[in-house]
C-alpha atoms as a PDB file:
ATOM      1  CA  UNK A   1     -16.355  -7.001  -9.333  1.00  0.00           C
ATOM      2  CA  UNK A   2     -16.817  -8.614  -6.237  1.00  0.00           C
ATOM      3  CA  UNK A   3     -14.815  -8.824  -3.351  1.00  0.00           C
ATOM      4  CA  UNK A   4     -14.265 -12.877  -4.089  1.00  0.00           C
ATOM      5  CA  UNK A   5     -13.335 -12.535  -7.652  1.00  0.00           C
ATOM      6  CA  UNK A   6     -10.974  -9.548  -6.990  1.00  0.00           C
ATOM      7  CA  UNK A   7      -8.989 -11.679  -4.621  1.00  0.00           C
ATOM      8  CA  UNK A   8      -9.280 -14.991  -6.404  1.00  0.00           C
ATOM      9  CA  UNK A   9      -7.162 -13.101  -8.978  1.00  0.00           C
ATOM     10  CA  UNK A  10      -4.589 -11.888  -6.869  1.00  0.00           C
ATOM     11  CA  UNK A  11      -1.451 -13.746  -6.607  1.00  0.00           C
ATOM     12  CA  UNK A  12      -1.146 -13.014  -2.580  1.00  0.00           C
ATOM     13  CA  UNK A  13       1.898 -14.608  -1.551  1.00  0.00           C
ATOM     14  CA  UNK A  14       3.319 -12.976  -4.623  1.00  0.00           C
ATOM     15  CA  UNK A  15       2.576  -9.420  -3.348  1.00  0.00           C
ATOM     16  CA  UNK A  16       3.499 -10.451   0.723  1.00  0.00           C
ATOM     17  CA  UNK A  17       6.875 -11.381  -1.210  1.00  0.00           C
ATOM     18  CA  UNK A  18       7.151  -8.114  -2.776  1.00  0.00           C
ATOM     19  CA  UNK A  19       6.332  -6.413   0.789  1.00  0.00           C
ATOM     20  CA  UNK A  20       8.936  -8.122   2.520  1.00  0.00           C
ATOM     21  CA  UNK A  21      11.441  -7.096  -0.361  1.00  0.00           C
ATOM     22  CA  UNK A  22      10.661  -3.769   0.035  1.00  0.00           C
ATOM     23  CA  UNK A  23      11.003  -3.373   3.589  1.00  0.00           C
ATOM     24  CA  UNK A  24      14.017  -5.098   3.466  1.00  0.00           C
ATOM     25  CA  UNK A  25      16.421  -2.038   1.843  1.00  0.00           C
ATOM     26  CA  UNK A  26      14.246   0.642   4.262  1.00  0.00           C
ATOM     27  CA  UNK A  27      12.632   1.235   7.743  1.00  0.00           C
ATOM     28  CA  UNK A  28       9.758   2.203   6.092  1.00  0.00           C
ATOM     29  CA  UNK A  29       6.296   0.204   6.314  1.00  0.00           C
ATOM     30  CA  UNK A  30       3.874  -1.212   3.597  1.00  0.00           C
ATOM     31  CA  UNK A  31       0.555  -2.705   3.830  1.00  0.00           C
ATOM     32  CA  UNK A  32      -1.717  -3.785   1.558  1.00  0.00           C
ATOM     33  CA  UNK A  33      -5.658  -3.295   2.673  1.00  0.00           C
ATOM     34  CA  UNK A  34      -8.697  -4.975   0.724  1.00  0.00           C
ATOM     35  CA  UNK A  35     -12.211  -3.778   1.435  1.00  0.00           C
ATOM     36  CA  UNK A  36     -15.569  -6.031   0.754  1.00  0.00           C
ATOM     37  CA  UNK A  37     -17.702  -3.095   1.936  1.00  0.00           C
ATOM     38  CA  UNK A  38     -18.727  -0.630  -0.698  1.00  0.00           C
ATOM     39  CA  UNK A  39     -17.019   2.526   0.023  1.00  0.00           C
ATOM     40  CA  UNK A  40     -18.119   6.006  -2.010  1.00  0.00           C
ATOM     41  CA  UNK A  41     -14.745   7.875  -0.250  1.00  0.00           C
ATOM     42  CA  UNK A  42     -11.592   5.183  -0.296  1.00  0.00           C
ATOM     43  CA  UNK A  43      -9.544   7.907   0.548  1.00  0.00           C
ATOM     44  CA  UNK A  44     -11.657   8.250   3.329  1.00  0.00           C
ATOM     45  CA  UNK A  45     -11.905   5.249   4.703  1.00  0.00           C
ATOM     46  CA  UNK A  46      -8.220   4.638   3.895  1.00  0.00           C
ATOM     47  CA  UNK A  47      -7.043   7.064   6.113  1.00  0.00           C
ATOM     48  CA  UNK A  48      -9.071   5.741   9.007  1.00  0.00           C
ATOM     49  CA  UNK A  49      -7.693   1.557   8.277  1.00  0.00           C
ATOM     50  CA  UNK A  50      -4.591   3.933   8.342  1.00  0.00           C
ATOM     51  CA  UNK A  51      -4.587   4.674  12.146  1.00  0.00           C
ATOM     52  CA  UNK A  52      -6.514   1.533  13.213  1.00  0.00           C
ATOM     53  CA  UNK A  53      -3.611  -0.231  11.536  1.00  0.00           C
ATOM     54  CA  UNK A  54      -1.636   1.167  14.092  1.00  0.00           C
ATOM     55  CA  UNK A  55       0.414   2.981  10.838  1.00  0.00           C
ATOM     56  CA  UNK A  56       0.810   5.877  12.590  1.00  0.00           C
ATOM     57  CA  UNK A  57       2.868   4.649  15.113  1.00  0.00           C
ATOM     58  CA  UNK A  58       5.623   3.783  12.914  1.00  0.00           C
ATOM     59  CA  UNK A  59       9.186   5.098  14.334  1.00  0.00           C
ATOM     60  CA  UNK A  60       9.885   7.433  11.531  1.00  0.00           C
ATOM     61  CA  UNK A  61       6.348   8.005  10.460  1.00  0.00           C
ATOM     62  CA  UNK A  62       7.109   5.999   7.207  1.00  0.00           C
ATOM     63  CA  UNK A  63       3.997   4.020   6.305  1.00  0.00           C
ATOM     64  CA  UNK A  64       1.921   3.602   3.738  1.00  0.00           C
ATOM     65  CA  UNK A  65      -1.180   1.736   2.778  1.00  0.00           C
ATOM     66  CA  UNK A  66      -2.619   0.381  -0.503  1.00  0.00           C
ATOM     67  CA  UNK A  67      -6.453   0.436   0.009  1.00  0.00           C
ATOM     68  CA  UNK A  68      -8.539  -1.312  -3.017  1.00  0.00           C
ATOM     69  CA  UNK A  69     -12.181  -1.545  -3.042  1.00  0.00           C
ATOM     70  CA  UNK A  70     -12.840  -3.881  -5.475  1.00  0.00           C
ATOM     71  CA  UNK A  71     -16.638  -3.560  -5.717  1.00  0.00           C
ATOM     72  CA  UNK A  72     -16.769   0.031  -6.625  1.00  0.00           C
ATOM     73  CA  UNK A  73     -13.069  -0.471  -8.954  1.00  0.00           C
ATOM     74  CA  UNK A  74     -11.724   2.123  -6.081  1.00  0.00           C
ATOM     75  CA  UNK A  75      -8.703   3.107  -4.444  1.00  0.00           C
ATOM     76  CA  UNK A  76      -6.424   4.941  -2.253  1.00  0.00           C
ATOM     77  CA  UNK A  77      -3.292   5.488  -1.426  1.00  0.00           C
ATOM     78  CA  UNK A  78      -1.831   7.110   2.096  1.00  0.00           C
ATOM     79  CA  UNK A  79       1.521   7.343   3.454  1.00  0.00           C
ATOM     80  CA  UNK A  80       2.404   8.916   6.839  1.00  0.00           C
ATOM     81  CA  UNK A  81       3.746  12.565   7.303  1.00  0.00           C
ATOM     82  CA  UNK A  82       7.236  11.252   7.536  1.00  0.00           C
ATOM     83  CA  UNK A  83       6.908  10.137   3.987  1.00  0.00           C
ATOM     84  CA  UNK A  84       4.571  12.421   2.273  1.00  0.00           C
ATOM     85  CA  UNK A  85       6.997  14.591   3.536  1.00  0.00           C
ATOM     86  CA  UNK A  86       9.882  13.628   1.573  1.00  0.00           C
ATOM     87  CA  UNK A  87       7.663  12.710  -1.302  1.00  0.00           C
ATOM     88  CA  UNK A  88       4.908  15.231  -2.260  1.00  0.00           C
ATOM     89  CA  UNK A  89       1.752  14.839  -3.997  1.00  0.00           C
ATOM     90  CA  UNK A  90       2.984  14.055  -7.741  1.00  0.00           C
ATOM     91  CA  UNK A  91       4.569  10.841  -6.047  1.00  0.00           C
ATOM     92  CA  UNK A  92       1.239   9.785  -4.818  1.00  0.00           C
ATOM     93  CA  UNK A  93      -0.245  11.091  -8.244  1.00  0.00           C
ATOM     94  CA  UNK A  94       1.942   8.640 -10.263  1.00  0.00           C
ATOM     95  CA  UNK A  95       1.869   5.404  -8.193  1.00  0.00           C
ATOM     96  CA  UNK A  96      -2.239   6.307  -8.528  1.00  0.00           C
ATOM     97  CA  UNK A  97      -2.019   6.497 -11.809  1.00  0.00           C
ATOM     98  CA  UNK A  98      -0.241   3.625 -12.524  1.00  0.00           C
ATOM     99  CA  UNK A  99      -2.211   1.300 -10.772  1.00  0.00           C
ATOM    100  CA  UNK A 100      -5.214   2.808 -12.204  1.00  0.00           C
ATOM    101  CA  UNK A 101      -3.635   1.605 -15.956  1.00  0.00           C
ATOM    102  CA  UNK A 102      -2.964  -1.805 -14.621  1.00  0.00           C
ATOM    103  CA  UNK A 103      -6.185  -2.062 -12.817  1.00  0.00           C
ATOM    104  CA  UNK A 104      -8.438  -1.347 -15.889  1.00  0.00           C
ATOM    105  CA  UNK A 105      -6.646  -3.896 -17.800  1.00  0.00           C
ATOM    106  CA  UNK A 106      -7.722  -6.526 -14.910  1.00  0.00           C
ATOM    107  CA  UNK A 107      -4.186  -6.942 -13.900  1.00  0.00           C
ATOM    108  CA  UNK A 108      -4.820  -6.656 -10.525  1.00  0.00           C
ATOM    109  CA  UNK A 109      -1.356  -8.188  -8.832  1.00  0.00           C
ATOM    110  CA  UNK A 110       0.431  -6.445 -10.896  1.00  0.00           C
ATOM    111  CA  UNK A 111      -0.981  -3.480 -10.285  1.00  0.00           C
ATOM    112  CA  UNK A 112      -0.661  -3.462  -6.714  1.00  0.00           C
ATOM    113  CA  UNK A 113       3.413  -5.018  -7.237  1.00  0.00           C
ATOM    114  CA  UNK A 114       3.905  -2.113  -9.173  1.00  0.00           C
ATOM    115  CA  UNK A 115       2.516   0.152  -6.233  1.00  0.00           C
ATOM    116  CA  UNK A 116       4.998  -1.458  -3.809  1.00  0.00           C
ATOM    117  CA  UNK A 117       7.953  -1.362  -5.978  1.00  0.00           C
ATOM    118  CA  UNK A 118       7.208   2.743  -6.419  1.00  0.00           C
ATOM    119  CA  UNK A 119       6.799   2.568  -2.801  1.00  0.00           C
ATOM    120  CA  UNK A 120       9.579   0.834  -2.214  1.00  0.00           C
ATOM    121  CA  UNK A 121      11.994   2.896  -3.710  1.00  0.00           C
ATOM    122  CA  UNK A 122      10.813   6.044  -2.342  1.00  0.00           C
ATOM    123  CA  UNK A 123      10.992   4.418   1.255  1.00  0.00           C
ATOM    124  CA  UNK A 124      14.783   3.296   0.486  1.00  0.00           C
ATOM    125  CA  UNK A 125      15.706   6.645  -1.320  1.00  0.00           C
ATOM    126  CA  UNK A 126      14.504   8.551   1.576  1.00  0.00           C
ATOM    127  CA  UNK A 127      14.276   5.993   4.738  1.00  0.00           C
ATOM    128  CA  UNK A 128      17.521   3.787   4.652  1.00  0.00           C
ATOM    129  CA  UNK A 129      17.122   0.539   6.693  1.00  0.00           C
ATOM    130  CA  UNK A 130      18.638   0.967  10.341  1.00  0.00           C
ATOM    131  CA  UNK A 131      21.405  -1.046  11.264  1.00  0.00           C
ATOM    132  CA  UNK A 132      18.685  -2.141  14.334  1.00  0.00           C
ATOM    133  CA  UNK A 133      15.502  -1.809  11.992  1.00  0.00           C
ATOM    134  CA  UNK A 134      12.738  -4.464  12.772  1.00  0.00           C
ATOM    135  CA  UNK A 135       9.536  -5.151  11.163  1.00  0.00           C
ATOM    136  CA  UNK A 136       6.651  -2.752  13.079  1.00  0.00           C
ATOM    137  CA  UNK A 137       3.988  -4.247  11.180  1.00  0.00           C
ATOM    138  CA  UNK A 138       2.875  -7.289   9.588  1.00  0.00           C
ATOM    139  CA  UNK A 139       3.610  -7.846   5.586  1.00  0.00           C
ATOM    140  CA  UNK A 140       0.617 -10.250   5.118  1.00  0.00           C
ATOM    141  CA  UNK A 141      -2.893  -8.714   3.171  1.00  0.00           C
ATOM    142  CA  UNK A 142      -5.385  -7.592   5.429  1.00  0.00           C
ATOM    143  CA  UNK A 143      -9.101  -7.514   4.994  1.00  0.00           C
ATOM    144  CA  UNK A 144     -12.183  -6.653   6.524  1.00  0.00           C
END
């Protein structure tokens, strides 16, 4: 699929929404990253959008990015040490898998909603909001 389709589908200000909500009940961080360039390591190139992003820089080291490649039907997800931390690998395991399901099926917002709801959750389990919390980074998509 290309990388016009993929986000022609998307219901953006749906997912921005969903960001926002998220953030809202933790100090943790959330972006969401989409990639027109065909990419044969996500997780690779993930991790590097990770510290351009500035995500590393977060106060608690609480970030995490959702990186889709939509021409190669690829992924990633990374979160910061502060959060993989707290987390583990079956977290990351099960938010992969689910948007894999979801993704197959061509639900593509949904997919990535249910991403940041998993998210979500895990950041306000683990990384309660701070009475003087403010947003580090910007909730809107990013592309490149």
């Amino acid at each position: 699929m290309n990388h016009k389709e993929f986000i022609s589908k998307l219901d953006e200000a749906r997912i921005v929404k969903a960001i926002a909500e998220a953030e809202r009940k933790s100090s943790g961080e959330i972006r969401v990253y989409i990639s027109h360039r065909r990419r044969t390591d996500p997780l690779k190139f993930a991790r590097k959008r990770f510290v351009e992003l500035r995500m590393t820089q977060t106060r608690h080291r609480n970030a995490v990015l959702i990186y889709l490649v939509p021409l190669t039907r690829q992924f990633a997800v990374v979160g910061d040490a502060g959060v993989h931390e707290k987390c583990g690998d079956a977290f990351w395991q099960r938010v992969s898998a689910q948007m894999a399901g979801l993704l197959k099926q061509g639900r593509f917002t949904e997919a990535i909603l249910e991403a940041i709801q998993m998210i979500g959750d895990i950041l306000a389990r683990h990384f309660p909001r701070d009475p003087d919390d403010r947003n580090e980074l910007p909730d809107r998509i990013v592309r490149d």
